[in-house]
Protein backbone atom coordinates (compact mmCIF):
# COMPACT_ATOMS: atom_id res chain seq x y z
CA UNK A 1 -33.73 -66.26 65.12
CA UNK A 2 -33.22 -63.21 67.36
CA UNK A 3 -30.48 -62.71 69.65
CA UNK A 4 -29.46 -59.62 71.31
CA UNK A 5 -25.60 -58.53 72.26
CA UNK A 6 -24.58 -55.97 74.46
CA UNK A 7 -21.52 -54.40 73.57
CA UNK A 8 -18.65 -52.54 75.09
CA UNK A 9 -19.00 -48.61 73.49
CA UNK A 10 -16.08 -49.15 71.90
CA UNK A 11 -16.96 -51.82 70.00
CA UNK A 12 -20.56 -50.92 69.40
CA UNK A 13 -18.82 -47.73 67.83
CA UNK A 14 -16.86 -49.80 65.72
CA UNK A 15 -19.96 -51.99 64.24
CA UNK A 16 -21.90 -48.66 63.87
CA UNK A 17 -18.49 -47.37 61.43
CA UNK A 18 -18.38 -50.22 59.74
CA UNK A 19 -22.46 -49.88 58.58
CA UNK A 20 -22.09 -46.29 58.26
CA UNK A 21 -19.20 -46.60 55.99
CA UNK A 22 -21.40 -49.04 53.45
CA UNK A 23 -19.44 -51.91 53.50
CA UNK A 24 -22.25 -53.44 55.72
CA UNK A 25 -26.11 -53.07 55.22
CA UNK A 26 -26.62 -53.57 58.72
CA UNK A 27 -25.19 -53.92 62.38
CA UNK A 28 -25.88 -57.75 61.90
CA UNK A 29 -23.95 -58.48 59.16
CA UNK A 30 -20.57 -56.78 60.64
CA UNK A 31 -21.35 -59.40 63.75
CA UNK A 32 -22.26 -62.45 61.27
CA UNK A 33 -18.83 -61.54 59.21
CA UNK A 34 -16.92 -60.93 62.29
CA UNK A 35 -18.10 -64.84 63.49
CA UNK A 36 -17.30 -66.76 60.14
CA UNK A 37 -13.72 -64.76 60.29
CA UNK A 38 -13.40 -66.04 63.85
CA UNK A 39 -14.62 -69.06 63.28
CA UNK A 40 -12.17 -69.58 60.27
CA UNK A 41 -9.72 -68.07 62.53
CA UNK A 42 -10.26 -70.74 65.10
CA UNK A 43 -10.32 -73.36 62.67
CA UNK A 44 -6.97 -72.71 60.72
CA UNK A 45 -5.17 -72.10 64.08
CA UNK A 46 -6.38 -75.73 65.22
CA UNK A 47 -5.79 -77.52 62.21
CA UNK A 48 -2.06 -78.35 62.36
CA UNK A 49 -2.82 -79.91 65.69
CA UNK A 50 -5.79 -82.10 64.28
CA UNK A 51 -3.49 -83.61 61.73
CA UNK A 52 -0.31 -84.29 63.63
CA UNK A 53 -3.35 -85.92 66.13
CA UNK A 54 -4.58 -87.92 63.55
CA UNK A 55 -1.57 -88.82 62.02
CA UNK A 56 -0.12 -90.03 65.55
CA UNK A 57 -3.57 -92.63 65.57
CA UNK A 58 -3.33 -93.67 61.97
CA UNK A 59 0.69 -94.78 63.30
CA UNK A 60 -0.52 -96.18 66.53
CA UNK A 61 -3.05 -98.43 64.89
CA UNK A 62 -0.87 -99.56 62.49
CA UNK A 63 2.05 -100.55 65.38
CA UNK A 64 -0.70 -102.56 66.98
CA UNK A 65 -2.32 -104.00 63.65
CA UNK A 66 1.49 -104.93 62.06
CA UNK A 67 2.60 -108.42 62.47
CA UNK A 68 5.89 -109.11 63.70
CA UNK A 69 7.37 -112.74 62.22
């Protein structure tokens, strides 16, 4: 798949360092490195909220499944 970005100068100069410094082969792999980092990112910084989420289901159902004698 093909996709083209347009970038900000700034930014565009920063991809272009990072493949000119040969820590990336190409101008695509500083944007595919710089999405799994944001993506992880992203993910870490939601993941406390996921479990106290599921955590507060898992202790709802229970209320509601728990018989009271």
């Amino acid at each position: 798949m093909s996709l083209n970005v347009s970038l900000p100068p700034e930014l565009e100069s920063r991809v272009r360092a990072h493949v000119a410094s040969g820590m990336f082969g190409s101008a695509s792999e500083v944007i595919r490195e710089a999405l799994r980092l944001f993506e992880a990112y992203h993910l870490s910084s939601t993941l406390p909220a996921r479990k106290w989420l599921i955590s507060l289901e898992t202790g709802v159902q229970s209320q509601t499944t728990k018989r009271v004698w």
